[in-house]
N, C-alpha and C. Protein backbone atom coordinates (compact mmCIF):
# COMPACT_ATOMS: atom_id res chain seq x y z
N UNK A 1 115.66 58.51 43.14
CA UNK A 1 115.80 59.54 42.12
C UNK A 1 116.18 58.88 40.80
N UNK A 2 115.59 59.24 39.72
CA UNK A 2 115.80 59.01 38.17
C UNK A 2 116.64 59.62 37.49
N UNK A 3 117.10 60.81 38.52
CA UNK A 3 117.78 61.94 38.27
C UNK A 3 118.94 61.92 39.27
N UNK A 4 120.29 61.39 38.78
CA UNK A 4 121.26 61.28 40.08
C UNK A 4 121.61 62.57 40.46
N UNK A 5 121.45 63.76 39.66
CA UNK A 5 122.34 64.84 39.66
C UNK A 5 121.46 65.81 40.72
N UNK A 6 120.25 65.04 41.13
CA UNK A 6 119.28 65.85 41.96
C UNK A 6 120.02 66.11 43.47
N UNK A 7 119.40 66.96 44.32
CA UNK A 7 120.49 67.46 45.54
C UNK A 7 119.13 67.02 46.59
N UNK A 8 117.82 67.13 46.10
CA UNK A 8 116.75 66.76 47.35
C UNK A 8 116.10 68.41 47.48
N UNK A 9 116.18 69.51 46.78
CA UNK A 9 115.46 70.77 46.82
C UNK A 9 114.55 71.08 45.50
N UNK A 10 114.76 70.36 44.76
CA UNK A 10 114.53 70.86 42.60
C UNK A 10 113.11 71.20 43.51
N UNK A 11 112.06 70.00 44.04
CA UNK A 11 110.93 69.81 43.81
C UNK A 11 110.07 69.86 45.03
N UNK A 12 110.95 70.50 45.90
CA UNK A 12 109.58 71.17 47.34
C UNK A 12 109.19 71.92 47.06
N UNK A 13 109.22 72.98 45.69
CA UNK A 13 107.60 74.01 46.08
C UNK A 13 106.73 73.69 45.32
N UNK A 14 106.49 72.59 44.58
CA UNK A 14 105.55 71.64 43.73
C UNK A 14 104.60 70.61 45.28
N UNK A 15 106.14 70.07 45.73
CA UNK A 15 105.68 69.24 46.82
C UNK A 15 104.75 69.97 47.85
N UNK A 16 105.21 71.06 48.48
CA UNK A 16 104.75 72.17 49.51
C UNK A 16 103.39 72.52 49.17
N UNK A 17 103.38 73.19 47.09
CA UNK A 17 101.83 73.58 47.00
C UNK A 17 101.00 72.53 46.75
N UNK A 18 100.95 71.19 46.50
CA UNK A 18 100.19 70.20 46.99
C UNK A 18 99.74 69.71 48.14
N UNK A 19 101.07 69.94 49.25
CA UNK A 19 100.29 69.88 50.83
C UNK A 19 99.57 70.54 51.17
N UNK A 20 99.65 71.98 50.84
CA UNK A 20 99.13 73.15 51.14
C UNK A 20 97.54 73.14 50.53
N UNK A 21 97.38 72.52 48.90
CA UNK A 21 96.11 71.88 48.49
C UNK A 21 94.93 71.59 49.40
N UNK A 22 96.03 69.90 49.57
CA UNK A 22 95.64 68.99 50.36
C UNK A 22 94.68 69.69 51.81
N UNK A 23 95.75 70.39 52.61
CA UNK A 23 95.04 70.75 53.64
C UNK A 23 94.13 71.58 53.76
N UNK A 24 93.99 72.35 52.23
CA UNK A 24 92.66 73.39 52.30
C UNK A 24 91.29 72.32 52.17
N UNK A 25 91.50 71.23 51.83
CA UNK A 25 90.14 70.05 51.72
C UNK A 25 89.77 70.20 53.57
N UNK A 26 90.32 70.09 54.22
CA UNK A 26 90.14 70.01 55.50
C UNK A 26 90.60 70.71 56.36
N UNK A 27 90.30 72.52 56.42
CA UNK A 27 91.20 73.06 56.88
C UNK A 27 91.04 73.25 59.01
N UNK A 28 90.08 72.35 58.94
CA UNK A 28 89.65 72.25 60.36
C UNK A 28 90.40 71.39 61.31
N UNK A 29 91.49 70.01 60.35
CA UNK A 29 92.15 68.92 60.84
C UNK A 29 93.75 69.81 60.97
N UNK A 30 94.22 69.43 62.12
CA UNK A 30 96.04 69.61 62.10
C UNK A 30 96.57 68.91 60.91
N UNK A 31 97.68 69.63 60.36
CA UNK A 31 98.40 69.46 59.08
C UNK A 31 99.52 69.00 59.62
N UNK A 32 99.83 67.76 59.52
CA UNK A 32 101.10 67.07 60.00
C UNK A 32 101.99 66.25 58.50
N UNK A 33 102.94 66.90 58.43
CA UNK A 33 103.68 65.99 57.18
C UNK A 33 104.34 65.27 57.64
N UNK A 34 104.73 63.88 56.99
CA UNK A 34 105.38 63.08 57.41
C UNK A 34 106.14 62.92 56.08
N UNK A 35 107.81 63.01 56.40
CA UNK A 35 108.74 63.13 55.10
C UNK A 35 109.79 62.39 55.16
N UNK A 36 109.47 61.40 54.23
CA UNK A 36 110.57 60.09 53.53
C UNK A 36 111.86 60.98 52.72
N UNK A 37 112.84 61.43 52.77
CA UNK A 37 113.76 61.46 51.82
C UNK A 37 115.35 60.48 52.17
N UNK A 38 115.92 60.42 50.74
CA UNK A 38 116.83 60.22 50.97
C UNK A 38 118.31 61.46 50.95
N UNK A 39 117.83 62.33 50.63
CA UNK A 39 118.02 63.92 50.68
C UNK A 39 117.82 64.74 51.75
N UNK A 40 119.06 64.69 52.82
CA UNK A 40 118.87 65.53 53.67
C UNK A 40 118.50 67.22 53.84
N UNK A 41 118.86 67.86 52.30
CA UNK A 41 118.95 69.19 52.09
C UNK A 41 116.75 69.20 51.70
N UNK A 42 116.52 68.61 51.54
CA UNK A 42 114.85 68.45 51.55
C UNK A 42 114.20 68.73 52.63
N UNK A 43 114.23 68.40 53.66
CA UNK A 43 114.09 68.58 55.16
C UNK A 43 113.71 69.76 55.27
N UNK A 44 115.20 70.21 55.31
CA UNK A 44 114.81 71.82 55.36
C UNK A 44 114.35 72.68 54.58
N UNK A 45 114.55 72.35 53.30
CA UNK A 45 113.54 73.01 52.13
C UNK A 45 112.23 73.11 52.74
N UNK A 46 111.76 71.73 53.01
CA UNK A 46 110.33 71.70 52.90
C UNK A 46 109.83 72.48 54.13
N UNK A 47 110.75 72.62 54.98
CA UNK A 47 110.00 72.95 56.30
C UNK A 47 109.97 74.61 56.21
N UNK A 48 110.77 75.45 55.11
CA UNK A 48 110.95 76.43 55.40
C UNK A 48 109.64 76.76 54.08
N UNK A 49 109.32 75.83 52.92
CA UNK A 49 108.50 76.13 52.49
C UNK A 49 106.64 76.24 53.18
N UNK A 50 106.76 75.26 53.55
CA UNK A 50 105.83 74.66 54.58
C UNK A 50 105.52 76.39 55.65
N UNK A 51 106.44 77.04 56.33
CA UNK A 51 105.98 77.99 56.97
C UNK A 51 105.58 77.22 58.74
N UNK A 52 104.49 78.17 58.79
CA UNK A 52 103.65 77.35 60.19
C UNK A 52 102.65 76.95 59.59
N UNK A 53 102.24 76.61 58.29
CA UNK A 53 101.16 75.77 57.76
C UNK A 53 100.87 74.50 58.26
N UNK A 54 102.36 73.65 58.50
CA UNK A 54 102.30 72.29 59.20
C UNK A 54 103.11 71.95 59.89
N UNK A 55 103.00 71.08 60.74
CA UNK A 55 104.23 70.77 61.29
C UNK A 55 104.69 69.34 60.67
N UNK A 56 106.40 69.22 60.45
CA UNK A 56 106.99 68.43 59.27
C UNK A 56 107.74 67.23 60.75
N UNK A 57 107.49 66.16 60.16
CA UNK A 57 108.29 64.56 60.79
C UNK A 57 108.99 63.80 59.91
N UNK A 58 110.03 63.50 60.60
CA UNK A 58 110.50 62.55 59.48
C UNK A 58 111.43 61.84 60.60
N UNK A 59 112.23 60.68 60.28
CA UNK A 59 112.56 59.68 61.50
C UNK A 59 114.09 60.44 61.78
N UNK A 60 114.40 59.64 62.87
CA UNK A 60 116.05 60.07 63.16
C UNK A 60 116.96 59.34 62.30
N UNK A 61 117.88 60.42 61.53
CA UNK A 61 118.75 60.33 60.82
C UNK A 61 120.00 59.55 61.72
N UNK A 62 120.93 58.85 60.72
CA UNK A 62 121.96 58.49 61.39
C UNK A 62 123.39 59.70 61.04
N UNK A 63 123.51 59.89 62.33
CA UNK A 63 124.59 61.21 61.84
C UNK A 63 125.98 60.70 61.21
N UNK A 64 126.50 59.20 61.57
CA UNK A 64 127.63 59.01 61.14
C UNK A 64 127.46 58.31 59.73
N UNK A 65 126.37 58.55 59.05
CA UNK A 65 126.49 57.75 57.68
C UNK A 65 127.53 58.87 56.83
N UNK A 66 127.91 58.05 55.78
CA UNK A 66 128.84 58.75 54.82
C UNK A 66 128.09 59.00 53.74
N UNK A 67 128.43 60.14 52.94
CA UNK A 67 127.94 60.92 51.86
C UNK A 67 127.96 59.87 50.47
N UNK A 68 127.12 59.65 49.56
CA UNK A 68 127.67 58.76 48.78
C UNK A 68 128.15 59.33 47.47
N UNK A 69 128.34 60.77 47.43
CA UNK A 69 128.80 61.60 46.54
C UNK A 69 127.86 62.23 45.38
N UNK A 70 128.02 62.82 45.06
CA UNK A 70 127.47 64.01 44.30
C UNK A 70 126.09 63.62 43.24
N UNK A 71 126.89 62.55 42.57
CA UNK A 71 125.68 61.63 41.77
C UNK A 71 125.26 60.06 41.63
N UNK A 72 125.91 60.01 42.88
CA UNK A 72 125.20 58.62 43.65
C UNK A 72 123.55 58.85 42.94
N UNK A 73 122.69 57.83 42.73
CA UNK A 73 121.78 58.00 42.30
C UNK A 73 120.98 58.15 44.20
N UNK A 74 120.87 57.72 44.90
CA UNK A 74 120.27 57.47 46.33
C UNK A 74 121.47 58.14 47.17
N UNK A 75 120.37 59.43 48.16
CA UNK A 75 121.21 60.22 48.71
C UNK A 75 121.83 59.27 50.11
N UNK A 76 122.37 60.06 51.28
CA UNK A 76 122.82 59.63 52.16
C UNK A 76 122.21 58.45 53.08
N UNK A 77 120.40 58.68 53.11
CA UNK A 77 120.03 58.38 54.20
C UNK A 77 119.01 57.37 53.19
N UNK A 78 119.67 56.66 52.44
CA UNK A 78 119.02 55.54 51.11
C UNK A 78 118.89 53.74 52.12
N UNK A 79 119.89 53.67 52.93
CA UNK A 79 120.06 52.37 53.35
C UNK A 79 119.33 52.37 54.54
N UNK A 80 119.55 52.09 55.85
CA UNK A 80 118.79 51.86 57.08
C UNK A 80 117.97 52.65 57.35
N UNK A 81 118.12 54.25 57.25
CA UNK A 81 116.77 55.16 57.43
C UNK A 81 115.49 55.18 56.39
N UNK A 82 115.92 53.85 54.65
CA UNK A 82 114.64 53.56 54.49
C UNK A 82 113.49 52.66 55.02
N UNK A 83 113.97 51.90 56.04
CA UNK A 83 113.11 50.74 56.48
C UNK A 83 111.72 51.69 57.22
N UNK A 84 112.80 52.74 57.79
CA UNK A 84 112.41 53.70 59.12
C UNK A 84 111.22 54.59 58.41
N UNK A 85 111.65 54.88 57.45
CA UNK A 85 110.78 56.11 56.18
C UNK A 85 109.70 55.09 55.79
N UNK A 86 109.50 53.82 55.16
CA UNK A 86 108.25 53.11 54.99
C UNK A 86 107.46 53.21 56.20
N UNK A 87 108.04 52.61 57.41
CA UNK A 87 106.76 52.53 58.77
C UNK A 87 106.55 53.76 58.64
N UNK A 88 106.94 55.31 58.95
CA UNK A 88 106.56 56.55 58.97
C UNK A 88 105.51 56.94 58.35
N UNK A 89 105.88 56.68 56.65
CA UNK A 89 104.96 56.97 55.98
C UNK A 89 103.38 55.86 55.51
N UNK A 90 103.70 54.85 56.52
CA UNK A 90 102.54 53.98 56.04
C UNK A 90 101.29 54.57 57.00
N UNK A 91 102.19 55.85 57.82
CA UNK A 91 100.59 56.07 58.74
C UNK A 91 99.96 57.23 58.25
N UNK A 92 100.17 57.32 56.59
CA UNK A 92 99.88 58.55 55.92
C UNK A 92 98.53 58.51 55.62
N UNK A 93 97.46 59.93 55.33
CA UNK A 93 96.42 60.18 55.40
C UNK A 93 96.46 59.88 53.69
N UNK A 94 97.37 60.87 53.04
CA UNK A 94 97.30 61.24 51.64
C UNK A 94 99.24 61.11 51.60
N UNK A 95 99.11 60.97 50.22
CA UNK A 95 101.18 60.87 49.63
C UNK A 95 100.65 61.55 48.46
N UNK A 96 102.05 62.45 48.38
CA UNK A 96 102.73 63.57 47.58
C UNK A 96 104.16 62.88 47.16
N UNK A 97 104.38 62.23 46.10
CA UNK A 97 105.48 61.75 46.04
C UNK A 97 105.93 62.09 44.13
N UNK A 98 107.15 61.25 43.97
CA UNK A 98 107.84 61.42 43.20
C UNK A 98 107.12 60.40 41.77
N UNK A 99 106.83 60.63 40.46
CA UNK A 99 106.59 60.29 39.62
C UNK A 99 107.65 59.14 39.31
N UNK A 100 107.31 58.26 39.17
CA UNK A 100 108.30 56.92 38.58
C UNK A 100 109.07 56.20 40.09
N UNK A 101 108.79 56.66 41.31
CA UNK A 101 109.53 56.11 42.63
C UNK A 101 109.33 55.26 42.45
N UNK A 102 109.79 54.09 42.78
CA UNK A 102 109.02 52.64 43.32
C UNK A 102 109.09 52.91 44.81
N UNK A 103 110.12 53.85 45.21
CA UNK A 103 109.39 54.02 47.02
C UNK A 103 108.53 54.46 47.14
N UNK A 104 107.58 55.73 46.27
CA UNK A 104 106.33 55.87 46.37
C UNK A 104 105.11 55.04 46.22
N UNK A 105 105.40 53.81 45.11
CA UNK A 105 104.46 52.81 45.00
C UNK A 105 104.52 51.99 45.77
N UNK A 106 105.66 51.69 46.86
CA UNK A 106 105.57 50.82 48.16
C UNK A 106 104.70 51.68 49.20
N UNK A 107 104.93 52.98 49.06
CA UNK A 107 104.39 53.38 50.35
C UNK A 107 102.54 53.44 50.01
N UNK A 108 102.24 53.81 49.06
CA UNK A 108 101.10 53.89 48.62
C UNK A 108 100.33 52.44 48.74
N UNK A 109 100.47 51.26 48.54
CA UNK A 109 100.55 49.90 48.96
C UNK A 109 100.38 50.25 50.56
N UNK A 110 101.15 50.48 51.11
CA UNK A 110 100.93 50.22 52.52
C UNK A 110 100.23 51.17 53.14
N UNK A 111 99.84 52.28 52.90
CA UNK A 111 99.19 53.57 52.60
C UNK A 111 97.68 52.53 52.59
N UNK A 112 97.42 52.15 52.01
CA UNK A 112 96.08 51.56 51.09
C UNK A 112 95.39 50.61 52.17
N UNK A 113 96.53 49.38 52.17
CA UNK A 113 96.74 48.55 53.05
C UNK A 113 96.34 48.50 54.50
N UNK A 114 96.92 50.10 55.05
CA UNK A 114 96.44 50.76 56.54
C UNK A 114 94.85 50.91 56.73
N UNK A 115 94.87 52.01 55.36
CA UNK A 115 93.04 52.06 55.54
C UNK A 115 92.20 50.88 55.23
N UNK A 116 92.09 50.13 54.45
CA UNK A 116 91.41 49.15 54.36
C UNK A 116 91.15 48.23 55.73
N UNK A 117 92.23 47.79 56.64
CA UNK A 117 92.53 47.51 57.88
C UNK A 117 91.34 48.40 58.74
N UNK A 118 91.21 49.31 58.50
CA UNK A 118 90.47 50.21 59.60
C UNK A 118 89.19 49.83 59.82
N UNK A 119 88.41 50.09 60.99
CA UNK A 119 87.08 49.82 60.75
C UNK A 119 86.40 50.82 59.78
N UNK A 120 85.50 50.37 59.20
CA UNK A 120 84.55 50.93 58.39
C UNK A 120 83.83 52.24 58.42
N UNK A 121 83.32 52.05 60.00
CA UNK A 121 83.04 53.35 60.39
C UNK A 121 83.81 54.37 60.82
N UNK A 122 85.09 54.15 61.03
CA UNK A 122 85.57 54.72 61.46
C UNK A 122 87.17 55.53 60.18
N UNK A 123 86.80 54.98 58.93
CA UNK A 123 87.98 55.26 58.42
C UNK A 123 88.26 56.94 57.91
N UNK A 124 86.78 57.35 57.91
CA UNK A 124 87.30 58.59 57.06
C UNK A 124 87.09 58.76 55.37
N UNK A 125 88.06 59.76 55.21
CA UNK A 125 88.33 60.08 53.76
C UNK A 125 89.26 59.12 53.27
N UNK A 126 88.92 58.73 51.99
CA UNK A 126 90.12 57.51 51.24
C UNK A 126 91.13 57.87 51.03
N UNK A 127 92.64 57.54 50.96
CA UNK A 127 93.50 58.17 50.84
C UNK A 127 93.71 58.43 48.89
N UNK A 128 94.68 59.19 48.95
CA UNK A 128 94.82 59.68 47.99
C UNK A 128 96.63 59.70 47.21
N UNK A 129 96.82 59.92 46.00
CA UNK A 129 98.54 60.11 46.00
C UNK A 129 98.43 60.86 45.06
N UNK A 130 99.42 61.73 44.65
CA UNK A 130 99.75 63.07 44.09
C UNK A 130 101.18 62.45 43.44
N UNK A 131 101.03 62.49 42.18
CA UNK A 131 102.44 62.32 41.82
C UNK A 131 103.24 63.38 40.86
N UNK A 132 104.76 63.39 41.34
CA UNK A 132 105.20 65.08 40.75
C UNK A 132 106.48 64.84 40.57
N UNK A 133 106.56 65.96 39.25
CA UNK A 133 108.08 65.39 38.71
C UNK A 133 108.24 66.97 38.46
N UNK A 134 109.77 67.56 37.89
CA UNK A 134 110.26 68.66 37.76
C UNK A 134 109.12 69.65 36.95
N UNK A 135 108.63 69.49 36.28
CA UNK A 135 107.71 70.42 35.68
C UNK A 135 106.33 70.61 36.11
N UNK A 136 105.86 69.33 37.21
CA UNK A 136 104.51 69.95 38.09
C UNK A 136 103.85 68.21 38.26
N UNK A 137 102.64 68.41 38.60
CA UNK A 137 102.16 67.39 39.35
C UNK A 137 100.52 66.82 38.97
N UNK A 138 100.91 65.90 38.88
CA UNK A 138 99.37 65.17 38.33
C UNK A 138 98.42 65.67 39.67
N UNK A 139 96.68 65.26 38.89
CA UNK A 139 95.96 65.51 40.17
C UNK A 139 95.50 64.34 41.08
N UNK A 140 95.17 64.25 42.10
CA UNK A 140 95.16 63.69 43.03
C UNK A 140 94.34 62.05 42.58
N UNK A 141 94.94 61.41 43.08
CA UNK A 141 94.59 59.87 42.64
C UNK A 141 94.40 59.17 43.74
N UNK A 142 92.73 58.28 43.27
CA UNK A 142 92.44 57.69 44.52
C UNK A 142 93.35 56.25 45.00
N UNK A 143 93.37 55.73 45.96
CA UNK A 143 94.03 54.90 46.31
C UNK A 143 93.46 53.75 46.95
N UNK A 144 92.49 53.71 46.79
CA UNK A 144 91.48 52.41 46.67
C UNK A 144 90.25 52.82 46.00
């Protein structure tokens, strides 16, 4: 976050109506999100925005971490559950992320990285990244 004073909710229904986008391109494939935060109160935002549109993943939290307070710039789950949040999200189709992250430009890298790896015939649609900040969201950008 660029924004320490953020709580992890400002920006799921920006985030939500881009998934929701996303999955009308293909509305024949299961809609599975896979969600990096360091903002536990996001989670549930997104899932309650989300509906039964998709079903939402994200790794196991550690319950005994400590809070790092109010405007810590990096919420609770910033240290060991990010290693966990890169592998998660490197098995992403498309990323919806945060304008200026550098965790979004790692994951997008490995995002890229995955498909290229794939066989040829077999890869599909190219992935894509969506980037979004408090007032709305660029359009979809290719990623190779």
């Amino acid at each position: 976050h660029r924004t320490s004073c953020l709580h992890g909710h400002e920006k799921v229904a920006l985030f939500a109506k881009e998934i929701l986008r996303i999955r009308r391109r293909d509305p024949e494939r299961s809609c599975e999100v896979l969600l990096a935060t360091d903002r536990r109160a996001t989670f549930a935002a997104l899932e309650r925005a989300l509906g039964n549109e998709c079903a939402l993943h994200g790794v196991e939290r550690n319950k005994s971490a400590s809070h790092p307070g109010l405007f810590a710039e990096h919420g609770v789950d910033a240290r060991e559950t990010a290693a966990a949040d890169l592998g998660l999200l490197s098995h992403a189709d498309h990323l919806v992320g945060s304008w200026g992250s550098t965790f979004t430009i790692l994951i997008q890298s490995l995002i890229a990285n995955r498909f290229l790896q794939q066989d040829a015939a077999t890869r599909g649609e190219a992935p894509t990244v969506v980037y979004c900040e408090l007032d709305g969201c660029l359009r979809p950008l290719p990623l190779i």
